[in-house]
Protein backbone atom coordinates (compact mmCIF):
# COMPACT_ATOMS: atom_id res chain seq x y z
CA UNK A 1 13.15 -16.92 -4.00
CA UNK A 2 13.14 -20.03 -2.13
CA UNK A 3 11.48 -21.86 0.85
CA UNK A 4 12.94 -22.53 4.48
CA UNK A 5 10.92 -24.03 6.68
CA UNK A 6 12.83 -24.24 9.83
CA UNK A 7 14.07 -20.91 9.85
CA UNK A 8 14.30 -19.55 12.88
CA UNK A 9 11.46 -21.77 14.74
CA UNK A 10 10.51 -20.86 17.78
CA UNK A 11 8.89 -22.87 20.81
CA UNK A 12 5.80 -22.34 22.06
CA UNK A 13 4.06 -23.18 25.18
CA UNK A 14 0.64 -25.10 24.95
CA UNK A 15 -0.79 -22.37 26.76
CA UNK A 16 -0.32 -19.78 24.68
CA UNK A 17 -2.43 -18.19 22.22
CA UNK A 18 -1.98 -15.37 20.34
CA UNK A 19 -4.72 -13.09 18.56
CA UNK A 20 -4.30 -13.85 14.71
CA UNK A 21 -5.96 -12.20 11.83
CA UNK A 22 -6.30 -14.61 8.35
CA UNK A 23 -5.71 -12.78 5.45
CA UNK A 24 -6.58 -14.11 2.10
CA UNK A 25 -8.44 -13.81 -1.31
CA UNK A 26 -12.41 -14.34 0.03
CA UNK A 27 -13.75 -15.40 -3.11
CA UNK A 28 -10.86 -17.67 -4.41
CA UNK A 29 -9.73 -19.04 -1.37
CA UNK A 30 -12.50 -19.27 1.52
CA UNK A 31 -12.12 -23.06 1.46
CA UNK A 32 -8.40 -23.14 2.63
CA UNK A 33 -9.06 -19.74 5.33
CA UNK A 34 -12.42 -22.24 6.98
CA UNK A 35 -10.20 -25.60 6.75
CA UNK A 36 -7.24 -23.72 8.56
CA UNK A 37 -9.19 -22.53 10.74
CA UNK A 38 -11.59 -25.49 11.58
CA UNK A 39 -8.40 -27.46 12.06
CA UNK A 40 -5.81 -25.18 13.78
CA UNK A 41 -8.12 -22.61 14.91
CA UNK A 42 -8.08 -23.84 18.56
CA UNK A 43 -4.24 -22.82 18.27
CA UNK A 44 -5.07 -18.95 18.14
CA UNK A 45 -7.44 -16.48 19.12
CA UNK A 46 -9.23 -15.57 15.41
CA UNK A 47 -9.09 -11.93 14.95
CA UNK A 48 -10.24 -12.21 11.38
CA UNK A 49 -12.94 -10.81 9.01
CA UNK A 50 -15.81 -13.52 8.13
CA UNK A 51 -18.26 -13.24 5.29
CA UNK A 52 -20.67 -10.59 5.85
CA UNK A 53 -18.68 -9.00 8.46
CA UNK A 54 -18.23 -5.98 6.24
CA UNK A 55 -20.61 -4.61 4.19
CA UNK A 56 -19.22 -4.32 0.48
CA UNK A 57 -21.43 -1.29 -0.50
CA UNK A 58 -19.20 1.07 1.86
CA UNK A 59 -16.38 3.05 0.42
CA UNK A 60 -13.18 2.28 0.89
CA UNK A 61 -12.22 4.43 3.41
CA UNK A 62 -14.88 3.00 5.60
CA UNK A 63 -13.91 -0.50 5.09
CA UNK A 64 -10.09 0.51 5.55
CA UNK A 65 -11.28 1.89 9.00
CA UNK A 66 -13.05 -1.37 9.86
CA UNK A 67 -10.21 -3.56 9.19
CA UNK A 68 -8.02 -1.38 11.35
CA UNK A 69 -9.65 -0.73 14.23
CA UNK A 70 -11.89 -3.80 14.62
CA UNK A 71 -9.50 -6.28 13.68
CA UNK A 72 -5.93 -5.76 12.98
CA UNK A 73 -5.85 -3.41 15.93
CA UNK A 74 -5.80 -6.28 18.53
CA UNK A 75 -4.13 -8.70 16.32
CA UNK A 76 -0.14 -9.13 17.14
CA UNK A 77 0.16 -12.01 14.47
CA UNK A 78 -1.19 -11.61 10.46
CA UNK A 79 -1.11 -14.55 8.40
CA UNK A 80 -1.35 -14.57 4.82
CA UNK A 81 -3.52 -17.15 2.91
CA UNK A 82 -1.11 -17.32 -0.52
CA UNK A 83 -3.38 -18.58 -3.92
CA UNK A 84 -2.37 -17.95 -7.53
CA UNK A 85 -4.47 -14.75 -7.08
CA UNK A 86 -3.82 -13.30 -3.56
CA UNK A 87 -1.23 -10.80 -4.95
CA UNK A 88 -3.53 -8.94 -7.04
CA UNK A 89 -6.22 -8.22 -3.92
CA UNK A 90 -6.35 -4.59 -2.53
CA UNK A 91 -7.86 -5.54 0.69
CA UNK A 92 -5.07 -8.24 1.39
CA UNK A 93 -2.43 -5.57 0.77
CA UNK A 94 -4.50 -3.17 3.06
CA UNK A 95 -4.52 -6.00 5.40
CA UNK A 96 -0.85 -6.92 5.42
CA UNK A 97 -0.28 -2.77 5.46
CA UNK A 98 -1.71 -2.42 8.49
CA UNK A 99 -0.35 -5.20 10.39
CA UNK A 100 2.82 -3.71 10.02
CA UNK A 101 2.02 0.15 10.92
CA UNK A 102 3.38 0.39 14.75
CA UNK A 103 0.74 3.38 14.79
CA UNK A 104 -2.24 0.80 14.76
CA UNK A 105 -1.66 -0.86 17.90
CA UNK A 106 1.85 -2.29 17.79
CA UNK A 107 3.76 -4.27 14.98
CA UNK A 108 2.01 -7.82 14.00
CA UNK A 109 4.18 -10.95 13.32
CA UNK A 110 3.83 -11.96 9.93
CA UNK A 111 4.03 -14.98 8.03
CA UNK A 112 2.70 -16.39 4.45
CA UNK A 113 0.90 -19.63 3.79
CA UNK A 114 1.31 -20.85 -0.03
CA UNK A 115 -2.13 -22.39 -0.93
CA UNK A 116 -2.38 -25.52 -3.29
CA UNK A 117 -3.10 -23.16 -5.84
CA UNK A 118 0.03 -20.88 -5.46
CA UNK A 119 2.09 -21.98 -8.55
CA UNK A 120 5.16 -23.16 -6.85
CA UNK A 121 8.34 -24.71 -8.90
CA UNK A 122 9.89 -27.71 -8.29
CA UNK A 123 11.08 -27.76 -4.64
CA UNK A 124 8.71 -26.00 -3.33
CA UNK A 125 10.74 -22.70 -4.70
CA UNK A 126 8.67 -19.96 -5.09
CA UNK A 127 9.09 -16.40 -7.07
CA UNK A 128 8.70 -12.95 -4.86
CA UNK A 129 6.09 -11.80 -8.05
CA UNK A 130 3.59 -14.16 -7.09
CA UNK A 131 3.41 -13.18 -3.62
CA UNK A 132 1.08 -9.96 -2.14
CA UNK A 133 3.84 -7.39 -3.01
CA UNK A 134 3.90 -6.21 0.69
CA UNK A 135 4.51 -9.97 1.64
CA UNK A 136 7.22 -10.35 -0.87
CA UNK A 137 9.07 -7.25 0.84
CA UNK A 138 9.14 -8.59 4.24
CA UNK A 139 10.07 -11.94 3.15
CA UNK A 140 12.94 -10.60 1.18
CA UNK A 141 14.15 -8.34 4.19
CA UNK A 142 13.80 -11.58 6.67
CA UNK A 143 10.86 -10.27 8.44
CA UNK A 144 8.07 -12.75 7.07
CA UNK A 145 8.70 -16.27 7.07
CA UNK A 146 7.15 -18.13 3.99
CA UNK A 147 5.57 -21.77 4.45
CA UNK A 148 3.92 -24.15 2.28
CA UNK A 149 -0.15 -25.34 2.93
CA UNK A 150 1.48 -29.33 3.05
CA UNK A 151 4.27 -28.29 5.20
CA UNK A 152 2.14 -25.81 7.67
CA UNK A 153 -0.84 -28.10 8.18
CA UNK A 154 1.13 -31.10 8.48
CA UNK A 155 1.46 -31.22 12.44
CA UNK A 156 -0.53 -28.72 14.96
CA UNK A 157 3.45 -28.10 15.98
CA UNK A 158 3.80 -26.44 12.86
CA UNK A 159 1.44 -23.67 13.06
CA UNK A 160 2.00 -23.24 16.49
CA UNK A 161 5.99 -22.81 15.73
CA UNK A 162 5.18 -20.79 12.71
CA UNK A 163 2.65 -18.64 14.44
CA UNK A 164 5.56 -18.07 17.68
CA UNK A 165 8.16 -17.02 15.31
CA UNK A 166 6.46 -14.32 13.74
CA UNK A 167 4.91 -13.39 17.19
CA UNK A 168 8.88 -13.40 18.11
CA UNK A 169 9.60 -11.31 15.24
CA UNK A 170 7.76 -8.84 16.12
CA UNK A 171 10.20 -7.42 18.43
CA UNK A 172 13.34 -9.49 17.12
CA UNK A 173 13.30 -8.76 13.89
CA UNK A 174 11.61 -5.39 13.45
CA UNK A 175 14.07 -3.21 12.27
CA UNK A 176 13.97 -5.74 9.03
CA UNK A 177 9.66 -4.56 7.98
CA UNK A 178 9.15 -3.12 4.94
CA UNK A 179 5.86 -1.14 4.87
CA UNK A 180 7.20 1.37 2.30
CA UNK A 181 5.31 0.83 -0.89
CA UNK A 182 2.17 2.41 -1.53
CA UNK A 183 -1.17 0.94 -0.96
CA UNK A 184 -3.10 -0.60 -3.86
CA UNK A 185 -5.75 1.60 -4.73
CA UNK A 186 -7.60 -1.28 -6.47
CA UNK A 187 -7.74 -4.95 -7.67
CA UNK A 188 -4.98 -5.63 -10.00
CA UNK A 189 -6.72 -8.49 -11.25
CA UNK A 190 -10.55 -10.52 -10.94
């Protein structure tokens, strides 16, 4: 439990950009994924999955395939869009699963955004149950960096720092991922 913001910030050039896939609650938090992205979005190449992208009357294997291979594939950064319901959503825990199986295409960063909505404490302290379980994991082992929506979209520095460290992590902190727990096999909550 807690939040560090300056934990192990990297630099990044202006010239980079890495590929970055947006994870996060579509129907709860759309808002915060389109203002993050119409702000910052210049900062990174999207990799993500917009409305209507994916048809919703596919199975799941189908749309587990799409996510894979036509997004996450190419991605080597995931963030996580945090609200008071992202940690009951299968396809964000599909999402996060996948960024951190070497198999499809090499290990992305990873590193979680706390919405408005996420029901921090006082000093911006938050508990590991509220999280996407597969977040919480790799932010208890070290490998995830957790950030706060005021803090992260503060200064264009701050994404692009946040987004180089868990690009960095990738190879500097591997041996800390967690991708052990089983996938959700369906919405924990609405």
């Amino acid at each position: 439990m807690g939040f560090t913001p300056y934990s192990g910030l990297g630099l990044l050039s202006a010239a980079v950009r890495h590929k970055t896939f947006v994870s996060y609650y579509h129907n709860a938090d759309q808002v915060y994924r389109d203002a993050f992205e119409r702000a910052f979005g210049h900062l990174f190449i999207s990799k993500s999955v917009k409305p209507g992208d994916i048809s919703t009357d596919v199975g799941t294997d189908y749309i587990k395939r799409l996510i894979l291979e036509g997004y996450i594939t190419d991605a080597s950064v995931l963030v996580v869009l945090v609200g008071s319901k992202t940690w009951c959503r299968k396809h964000v825990d599909w999402e996060i699963s996948a960024g951190l199986n070497k198999k499809v295409g090499g290990y992305s960063g990873l590193l979680g955004i706390l919405l408005p909505t996420f029901p921090l404490q006082p000093g911006d302290r938050y508990n590991y149950d509220d999280l996407p379980g597969r977040l919480a994991d790799n932010a208890k082992t070290g490998y995830a960096d957790i950030y706060t929506w005021n803090w992260i979209t503060s200064s264009e520095q701050n994404v692009k720092t946040a987004i180089q460290t868990a690009f960095d992590a990738r190879v500097g902190r591997a041996s800390k991922i967690d991708n052990s727990r089983l996938q959700l096999g369906r919405n924990l909550c609405d």
